[in-house]
PDB file of N, CA and C in Angstrom:
ATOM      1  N   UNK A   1      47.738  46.604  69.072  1.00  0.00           N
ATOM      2  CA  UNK A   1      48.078  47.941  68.643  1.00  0.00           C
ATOM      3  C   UNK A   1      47.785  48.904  69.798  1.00  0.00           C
ATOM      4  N   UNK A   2      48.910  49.761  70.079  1.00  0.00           N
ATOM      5  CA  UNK A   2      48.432  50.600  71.414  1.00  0.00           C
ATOM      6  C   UNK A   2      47.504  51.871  70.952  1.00  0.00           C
ATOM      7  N   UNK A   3      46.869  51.929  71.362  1.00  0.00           N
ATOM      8  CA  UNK A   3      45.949  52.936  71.773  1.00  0.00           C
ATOM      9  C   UNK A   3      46.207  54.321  72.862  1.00  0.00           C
ATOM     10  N   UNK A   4      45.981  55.502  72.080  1.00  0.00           N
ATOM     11  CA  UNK A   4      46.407  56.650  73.541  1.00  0.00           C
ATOM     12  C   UNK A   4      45.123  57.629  72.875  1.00  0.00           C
ATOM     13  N   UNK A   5      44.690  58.205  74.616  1.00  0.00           N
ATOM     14  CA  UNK A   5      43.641  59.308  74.075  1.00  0.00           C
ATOM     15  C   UNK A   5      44.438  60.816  74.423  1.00  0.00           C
ATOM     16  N   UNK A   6      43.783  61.152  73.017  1.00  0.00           N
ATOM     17  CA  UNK A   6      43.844  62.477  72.990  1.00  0.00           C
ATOM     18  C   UNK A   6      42.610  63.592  73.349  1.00  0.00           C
ATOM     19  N   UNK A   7      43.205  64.441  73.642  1.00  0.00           N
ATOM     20  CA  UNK A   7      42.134  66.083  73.986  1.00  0.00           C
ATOM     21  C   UNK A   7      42.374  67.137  72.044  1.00  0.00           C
ATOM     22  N   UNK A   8      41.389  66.886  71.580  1.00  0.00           N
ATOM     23  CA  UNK A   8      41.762  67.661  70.018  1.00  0.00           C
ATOM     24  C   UNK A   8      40.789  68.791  69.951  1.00  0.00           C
ATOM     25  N   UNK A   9      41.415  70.029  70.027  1.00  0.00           N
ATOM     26  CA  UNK A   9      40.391  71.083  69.914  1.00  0.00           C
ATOM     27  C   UNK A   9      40.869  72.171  68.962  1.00  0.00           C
ATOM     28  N   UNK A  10      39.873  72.152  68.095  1.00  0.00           N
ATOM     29  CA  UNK A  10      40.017  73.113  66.936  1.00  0.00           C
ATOM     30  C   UNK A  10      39.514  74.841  66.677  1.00  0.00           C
ATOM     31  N   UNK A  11      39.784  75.270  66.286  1.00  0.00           N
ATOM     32  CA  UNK A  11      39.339  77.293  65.524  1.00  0.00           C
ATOM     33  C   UNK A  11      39.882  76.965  64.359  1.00  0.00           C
ATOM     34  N   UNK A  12      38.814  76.843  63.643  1.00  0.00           N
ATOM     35  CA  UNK A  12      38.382  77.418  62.226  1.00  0.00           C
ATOM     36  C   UNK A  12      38.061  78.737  61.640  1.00  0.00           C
ATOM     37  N   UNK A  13      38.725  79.144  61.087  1.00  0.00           N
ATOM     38  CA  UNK A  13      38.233  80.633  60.554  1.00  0.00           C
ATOM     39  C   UNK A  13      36.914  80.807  59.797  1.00  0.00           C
ATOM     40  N   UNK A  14      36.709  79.788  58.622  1.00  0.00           N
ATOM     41  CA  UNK A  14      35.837  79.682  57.844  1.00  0.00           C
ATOM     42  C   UNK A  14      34.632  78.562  58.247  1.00  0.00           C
ATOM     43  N   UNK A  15      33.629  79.066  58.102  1.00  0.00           N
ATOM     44  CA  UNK A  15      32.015  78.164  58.609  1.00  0.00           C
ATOM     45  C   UNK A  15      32.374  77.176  57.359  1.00  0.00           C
ATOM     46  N   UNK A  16      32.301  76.891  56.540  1.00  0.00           N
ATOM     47  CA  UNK A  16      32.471  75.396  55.439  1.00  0.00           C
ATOM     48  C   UNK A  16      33.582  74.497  56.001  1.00  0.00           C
ATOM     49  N   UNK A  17      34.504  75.394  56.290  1.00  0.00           N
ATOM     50  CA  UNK A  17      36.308  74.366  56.664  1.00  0.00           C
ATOM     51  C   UNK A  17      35.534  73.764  57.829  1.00  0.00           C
ATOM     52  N   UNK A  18      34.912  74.604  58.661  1.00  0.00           N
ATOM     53  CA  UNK A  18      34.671  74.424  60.065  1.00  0.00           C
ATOM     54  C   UNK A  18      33.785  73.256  60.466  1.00  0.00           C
ATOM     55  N   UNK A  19      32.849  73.178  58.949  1.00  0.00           N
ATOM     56  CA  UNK A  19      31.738  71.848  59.155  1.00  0.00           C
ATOM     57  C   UNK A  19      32.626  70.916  58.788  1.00  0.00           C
ATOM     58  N   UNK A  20      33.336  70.599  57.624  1.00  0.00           N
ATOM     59  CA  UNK A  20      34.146  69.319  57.716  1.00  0.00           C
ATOM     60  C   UNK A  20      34.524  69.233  57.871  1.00  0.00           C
ATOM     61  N   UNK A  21      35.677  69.901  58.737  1.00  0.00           N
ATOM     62  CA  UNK A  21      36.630  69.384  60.681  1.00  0.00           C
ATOM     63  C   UNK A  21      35.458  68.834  61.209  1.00  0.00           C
ATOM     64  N   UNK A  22      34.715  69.302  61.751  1.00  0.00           N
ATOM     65  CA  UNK A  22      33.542  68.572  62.747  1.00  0.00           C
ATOM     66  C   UNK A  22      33.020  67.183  62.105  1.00  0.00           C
ATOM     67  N   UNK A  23      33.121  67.046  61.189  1.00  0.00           N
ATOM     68  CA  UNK A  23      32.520  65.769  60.470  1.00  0.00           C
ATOM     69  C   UNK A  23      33.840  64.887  60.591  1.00  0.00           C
ATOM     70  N   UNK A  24      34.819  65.245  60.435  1.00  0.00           N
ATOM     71  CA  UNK A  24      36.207  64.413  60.639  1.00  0.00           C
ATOM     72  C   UNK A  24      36.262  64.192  61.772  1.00  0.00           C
ATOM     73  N   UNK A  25      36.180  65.086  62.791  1.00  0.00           N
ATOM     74  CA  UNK A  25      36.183  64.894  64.436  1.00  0.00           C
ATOM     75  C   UNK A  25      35.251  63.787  65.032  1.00  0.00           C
ATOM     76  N   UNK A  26      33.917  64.135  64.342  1.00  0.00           N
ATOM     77  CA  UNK A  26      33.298  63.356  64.542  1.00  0.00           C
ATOM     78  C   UNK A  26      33.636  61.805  64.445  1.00  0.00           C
ATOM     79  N   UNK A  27      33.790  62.084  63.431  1.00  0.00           N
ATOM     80  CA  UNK A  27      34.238  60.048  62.584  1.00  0.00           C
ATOM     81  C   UNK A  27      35.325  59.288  63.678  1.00  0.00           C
ATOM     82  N   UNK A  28      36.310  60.453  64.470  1.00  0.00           N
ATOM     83  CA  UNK A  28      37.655  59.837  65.595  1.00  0.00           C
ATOM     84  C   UNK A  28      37.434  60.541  66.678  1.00  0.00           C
ATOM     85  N   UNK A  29      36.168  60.409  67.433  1.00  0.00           N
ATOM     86  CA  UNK A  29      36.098  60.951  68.528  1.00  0.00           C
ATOM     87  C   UNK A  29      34.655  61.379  69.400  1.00  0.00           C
ATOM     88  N   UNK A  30      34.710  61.386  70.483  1.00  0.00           N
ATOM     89  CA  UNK A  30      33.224  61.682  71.086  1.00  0.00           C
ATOM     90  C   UNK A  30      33.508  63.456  71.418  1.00  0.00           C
ATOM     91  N   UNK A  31      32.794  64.169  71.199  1.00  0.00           N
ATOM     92  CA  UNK A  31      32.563  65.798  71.458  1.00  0.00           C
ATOM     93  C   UNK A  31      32.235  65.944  73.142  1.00  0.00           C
ATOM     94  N   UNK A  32      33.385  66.616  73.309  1.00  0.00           N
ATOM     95  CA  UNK A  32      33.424  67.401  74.756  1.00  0.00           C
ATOM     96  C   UNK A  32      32.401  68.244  75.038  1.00  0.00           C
ATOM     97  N   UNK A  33      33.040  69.509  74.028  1.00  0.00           N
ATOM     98  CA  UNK A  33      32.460  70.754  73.915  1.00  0.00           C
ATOM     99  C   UNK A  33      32.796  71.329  72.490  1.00  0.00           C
ATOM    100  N   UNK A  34      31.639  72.574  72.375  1.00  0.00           N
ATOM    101  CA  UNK A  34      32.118  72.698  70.836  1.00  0.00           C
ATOM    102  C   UNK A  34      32.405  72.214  69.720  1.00  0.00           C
ATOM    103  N   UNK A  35      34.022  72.869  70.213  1.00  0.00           N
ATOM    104  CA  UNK A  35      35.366  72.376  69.017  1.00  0.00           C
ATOM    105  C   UNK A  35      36.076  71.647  70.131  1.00  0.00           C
ATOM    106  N   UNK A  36      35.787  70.587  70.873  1.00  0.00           N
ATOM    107  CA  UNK A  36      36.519  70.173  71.621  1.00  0.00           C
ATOM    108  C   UNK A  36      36.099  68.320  71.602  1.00  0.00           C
ATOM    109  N   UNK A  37      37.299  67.753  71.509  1.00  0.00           N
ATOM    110  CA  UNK A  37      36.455  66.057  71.130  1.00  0.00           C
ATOM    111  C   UNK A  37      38.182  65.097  72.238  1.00  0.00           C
ATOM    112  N   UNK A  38      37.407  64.075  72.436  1.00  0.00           N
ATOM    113  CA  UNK A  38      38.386  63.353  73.057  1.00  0.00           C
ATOM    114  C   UNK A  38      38.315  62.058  72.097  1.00  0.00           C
ATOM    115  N   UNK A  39      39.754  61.387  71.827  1.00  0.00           N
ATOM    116  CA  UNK A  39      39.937  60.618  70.802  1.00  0.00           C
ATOM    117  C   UNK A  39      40.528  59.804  71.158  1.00  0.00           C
ATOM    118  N   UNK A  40      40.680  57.870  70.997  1.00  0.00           N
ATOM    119  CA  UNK A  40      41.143  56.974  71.382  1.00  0.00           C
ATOM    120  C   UNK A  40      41.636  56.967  70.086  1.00  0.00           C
ATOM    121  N   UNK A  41      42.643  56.660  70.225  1.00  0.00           N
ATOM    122  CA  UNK A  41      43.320  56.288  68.592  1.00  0.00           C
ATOM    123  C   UNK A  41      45.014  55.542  68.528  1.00  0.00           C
ATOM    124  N   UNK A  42      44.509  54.709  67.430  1.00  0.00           N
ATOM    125  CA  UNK A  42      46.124  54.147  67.537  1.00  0.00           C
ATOM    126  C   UNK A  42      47.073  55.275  66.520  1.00  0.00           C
ATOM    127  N   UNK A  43      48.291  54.438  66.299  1.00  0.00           N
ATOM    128  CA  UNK A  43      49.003  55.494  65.655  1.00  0.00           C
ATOM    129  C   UNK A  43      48.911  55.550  64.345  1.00  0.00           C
ATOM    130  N   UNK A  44      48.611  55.093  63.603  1.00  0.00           N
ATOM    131  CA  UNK A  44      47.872  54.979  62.170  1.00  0.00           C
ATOM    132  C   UNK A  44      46.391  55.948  62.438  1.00  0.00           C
ATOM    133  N   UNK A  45      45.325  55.818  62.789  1.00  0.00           N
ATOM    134  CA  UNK A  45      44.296  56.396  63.104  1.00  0.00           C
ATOM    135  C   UNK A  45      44.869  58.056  63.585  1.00  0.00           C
ATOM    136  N   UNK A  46      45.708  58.241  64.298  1.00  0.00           N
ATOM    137  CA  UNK A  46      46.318  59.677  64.463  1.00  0.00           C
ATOM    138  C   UNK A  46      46.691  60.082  63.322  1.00  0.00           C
ATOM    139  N   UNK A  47      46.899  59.217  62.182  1.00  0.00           N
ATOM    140  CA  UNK A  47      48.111  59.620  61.270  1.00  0.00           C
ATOM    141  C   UNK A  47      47.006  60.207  59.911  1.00  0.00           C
ATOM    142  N   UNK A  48      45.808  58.947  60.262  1.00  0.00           N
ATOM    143  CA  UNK A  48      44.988  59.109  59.317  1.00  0.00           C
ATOM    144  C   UNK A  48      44.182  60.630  59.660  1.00  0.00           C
ATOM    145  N   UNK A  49      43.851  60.970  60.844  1.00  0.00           N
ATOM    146  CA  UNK A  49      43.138  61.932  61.301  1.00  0.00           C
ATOM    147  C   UNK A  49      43.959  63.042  60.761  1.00  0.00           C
ATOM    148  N   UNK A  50      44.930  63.527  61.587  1.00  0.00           N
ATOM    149  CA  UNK A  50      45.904  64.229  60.890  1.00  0.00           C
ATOM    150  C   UNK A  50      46.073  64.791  59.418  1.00  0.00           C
ATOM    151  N   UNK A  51      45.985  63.802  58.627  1.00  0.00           N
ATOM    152  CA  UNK A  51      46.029  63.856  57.105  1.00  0.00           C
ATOM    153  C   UNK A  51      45.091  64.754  56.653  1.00  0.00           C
ATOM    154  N   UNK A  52      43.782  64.008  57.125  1.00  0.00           N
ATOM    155  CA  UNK A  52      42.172  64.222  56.880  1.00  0.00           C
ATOM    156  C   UNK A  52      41.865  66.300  57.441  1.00  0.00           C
ATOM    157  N   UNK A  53      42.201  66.473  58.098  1.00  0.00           N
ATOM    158  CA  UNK A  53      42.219  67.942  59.066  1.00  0.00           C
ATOM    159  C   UNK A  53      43.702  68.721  58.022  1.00  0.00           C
ATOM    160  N   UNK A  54      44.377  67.981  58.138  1.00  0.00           N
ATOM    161  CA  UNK A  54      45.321  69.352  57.102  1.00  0.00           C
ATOM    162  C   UNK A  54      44.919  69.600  55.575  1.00  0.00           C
ATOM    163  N   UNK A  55      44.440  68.364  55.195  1.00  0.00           N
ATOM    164  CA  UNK A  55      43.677  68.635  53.660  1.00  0.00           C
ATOM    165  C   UNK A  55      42.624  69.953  54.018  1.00  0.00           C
ATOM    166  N   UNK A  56      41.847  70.090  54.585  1.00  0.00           N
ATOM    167  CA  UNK A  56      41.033  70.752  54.929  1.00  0.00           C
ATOM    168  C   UNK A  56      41.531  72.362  55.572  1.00  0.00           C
ATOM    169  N   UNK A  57      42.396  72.139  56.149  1.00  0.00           N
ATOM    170  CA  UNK A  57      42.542  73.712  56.921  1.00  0.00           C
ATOM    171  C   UNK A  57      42.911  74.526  55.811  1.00  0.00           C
ATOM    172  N   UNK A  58      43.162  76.143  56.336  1.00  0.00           N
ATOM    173  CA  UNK A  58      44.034  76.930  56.051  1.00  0.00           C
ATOM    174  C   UNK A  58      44.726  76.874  56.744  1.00  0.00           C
ATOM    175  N   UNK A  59      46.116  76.615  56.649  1.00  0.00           N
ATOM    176  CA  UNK A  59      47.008  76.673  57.432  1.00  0.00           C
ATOM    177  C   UNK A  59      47.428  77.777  57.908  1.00  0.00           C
ATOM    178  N   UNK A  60      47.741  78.874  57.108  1.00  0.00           N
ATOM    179  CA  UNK A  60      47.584  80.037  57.453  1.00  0.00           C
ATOM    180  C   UNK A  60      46.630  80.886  58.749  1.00  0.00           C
ATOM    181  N   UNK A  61      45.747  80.274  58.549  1.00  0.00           N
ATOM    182  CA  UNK A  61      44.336  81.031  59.334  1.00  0.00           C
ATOM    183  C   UNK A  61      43.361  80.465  60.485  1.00  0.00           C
ATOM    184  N   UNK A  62      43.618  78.522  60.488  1.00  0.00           N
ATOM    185  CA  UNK A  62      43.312  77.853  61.406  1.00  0.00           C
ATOM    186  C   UNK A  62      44.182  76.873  62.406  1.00  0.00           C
ATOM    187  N   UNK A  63      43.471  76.110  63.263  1.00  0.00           N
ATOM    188  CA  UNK A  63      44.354  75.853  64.205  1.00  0.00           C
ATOM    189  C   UNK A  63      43.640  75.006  65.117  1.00  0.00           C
ATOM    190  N   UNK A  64      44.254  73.824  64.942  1.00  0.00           N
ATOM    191  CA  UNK A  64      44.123  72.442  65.832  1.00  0.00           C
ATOM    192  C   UNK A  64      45.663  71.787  67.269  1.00  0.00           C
ATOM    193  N   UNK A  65      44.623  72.253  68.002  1.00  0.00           N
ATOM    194  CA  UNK A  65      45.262  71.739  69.148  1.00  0.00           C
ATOM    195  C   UNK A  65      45.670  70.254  69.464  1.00  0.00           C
ATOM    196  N   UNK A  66      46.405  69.477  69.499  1.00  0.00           N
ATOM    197  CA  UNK A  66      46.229  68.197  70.468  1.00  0.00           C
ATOM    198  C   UNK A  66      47.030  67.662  71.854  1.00  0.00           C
ATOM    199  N   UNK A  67      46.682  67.386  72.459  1.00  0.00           N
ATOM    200  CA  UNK A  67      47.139  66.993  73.697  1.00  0.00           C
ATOM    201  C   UNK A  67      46.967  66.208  74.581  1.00  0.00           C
ATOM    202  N   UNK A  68      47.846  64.821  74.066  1.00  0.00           N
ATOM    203  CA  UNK A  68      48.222  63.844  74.455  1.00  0.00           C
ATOM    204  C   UNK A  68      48.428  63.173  76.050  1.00  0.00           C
ATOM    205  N   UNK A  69      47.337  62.429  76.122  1.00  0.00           N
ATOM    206  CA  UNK A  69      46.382  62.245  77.843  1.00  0.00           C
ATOM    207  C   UNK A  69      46.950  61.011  77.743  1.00  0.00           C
ATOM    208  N   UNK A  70      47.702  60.386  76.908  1.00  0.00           N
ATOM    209  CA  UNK A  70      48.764  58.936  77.294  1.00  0.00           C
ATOM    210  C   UNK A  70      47.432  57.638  77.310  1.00  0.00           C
ATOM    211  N   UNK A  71      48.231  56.207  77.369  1.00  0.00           N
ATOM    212  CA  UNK A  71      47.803  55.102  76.649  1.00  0.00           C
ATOM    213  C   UNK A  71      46.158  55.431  77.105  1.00  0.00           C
ATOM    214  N   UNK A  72      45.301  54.305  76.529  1.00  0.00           N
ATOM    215  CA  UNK A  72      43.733  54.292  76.982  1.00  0.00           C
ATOM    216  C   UNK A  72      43.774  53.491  78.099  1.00  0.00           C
ATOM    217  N   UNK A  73      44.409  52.843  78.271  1.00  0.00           N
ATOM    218  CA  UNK A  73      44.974  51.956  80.106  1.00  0.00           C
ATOM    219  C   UNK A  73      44.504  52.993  80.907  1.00  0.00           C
ATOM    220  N   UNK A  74      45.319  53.470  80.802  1.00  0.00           N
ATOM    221  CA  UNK A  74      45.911  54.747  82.094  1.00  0.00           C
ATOM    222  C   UNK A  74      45.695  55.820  81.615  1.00  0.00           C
ATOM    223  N   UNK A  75      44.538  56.577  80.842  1.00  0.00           N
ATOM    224  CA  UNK A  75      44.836  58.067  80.792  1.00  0.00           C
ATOM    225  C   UNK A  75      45.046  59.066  81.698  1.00  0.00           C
ATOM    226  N   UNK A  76      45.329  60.500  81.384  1.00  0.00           N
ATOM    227  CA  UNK A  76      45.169  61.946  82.694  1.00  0.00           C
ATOM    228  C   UNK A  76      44.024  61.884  82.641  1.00  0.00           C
ATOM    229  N   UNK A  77      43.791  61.800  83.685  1.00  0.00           N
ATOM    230  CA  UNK A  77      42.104  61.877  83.988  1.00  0.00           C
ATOM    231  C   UNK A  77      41.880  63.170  83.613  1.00  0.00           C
ATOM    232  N   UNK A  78      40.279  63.590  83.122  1.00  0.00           N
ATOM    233  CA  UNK A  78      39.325  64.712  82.703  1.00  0.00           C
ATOM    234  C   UNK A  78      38.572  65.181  83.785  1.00  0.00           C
ATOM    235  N   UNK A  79      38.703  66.199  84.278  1.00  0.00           N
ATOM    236  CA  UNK A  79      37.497  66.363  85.247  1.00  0.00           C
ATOM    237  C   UNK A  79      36.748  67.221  84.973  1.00  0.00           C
ATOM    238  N   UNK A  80      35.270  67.540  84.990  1.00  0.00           N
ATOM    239  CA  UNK A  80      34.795  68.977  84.740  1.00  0.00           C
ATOM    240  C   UNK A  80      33.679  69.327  85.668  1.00  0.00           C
ATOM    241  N   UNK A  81      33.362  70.087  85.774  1.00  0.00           N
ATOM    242  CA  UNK A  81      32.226  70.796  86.715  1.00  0.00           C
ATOM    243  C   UNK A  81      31.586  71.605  85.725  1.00  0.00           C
ATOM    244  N   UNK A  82      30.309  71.662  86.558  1.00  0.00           N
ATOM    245  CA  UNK A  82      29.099  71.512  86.495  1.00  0.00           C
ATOM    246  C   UNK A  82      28.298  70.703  85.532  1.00  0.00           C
ATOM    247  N   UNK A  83      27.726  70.608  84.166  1.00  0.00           N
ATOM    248  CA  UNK A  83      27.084  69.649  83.716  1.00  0.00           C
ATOM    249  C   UNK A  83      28.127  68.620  83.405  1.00  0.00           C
ATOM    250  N   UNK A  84      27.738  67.301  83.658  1.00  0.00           N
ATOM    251  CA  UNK A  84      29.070  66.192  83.518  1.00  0.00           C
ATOM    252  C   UNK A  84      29.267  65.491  81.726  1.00  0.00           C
ATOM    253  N   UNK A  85      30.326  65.413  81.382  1.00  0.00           N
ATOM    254  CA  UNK A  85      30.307  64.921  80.073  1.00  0.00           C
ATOM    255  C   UNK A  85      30.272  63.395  80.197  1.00  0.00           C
ATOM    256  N   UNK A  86      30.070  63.049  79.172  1.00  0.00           N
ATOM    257  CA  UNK A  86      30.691  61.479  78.449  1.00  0.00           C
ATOM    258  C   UNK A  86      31.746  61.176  77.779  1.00  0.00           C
ATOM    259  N   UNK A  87      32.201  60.705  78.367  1.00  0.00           N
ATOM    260  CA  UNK A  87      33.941  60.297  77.973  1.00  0.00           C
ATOM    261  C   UNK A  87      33.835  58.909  77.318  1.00  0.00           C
ATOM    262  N   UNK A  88      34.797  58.528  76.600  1.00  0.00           N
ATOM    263  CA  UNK A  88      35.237  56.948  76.068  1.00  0.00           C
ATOM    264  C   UNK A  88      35.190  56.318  77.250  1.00  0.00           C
ATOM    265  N   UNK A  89      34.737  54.783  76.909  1.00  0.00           N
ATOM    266  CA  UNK A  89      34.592  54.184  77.918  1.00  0.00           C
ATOM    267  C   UNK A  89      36.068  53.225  77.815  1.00  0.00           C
ATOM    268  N   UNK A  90      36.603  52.650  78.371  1.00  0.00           N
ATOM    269  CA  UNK A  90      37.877  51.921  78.703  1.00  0.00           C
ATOM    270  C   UNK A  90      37.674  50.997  77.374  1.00  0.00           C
ATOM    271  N   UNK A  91      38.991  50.610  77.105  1.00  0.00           N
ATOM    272  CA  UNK A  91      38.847  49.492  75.910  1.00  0.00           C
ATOM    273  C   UNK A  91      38.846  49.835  74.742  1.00  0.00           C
ATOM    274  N   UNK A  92      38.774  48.925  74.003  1.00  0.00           N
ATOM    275  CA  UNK A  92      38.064  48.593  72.816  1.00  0.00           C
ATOM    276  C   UNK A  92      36.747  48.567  72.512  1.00  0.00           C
ATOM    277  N   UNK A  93      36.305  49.532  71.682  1.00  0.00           N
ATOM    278  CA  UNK A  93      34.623  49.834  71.413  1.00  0.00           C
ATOM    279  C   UNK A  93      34.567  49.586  69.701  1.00  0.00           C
ATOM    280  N   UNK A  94      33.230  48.962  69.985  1.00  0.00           N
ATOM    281  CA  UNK A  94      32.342  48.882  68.462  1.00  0.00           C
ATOM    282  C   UNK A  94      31.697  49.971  67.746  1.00  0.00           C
ATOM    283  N   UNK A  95      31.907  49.917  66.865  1.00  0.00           N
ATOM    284  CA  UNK A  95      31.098  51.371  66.283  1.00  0.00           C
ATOM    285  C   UNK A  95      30.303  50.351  65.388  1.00  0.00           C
TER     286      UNK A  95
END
């Protein structure tokens, strides 16, 4: 099953919506920054994430970014300066 990582960064209007996005984010993804998480996911797992985050929003009033960094092979590389993050490591990982 292919695998591609994503960059998913969210604004929540409301502090309650806002904790269980982060608890969903959490569950498909390691935290950048913030509202900011990088996600290995196949296409079912996108589909499921997806689902999970629109039950939850206002659509009206919030707003999830994603942007598609291509297979986990080969992603766009991340770079950042000054304190360094932790990124997914290559592969297939155990939780």
């Amino acid at each position: 099953m292919a695998r591609r990582r994503y960059l998913i960064a969210y604004d929540i209007a409301d502090p309650q919506r806002l904790r269980r996005i982060c608890t969903v984010m959490e569950d498909h993804g390691v935290r950048l920054q913030y509202s900011v998480f990088v996600c290995d996911l196949s296409l079912a797992e996108r589909a499921e994430l997806e689902s999970n985050v629109t039950e939850i929003m206002n659509l009206a009033a919030d707003s999830v970014v994603q942007i598609d960094l291509g297979p986990t092979a080969s992603p766009a590389a991340i770079r950042t300066l000054g304190r360094p993050r932790t990124l997914p490591g290559a592969g297939p990982q155990i939780v």
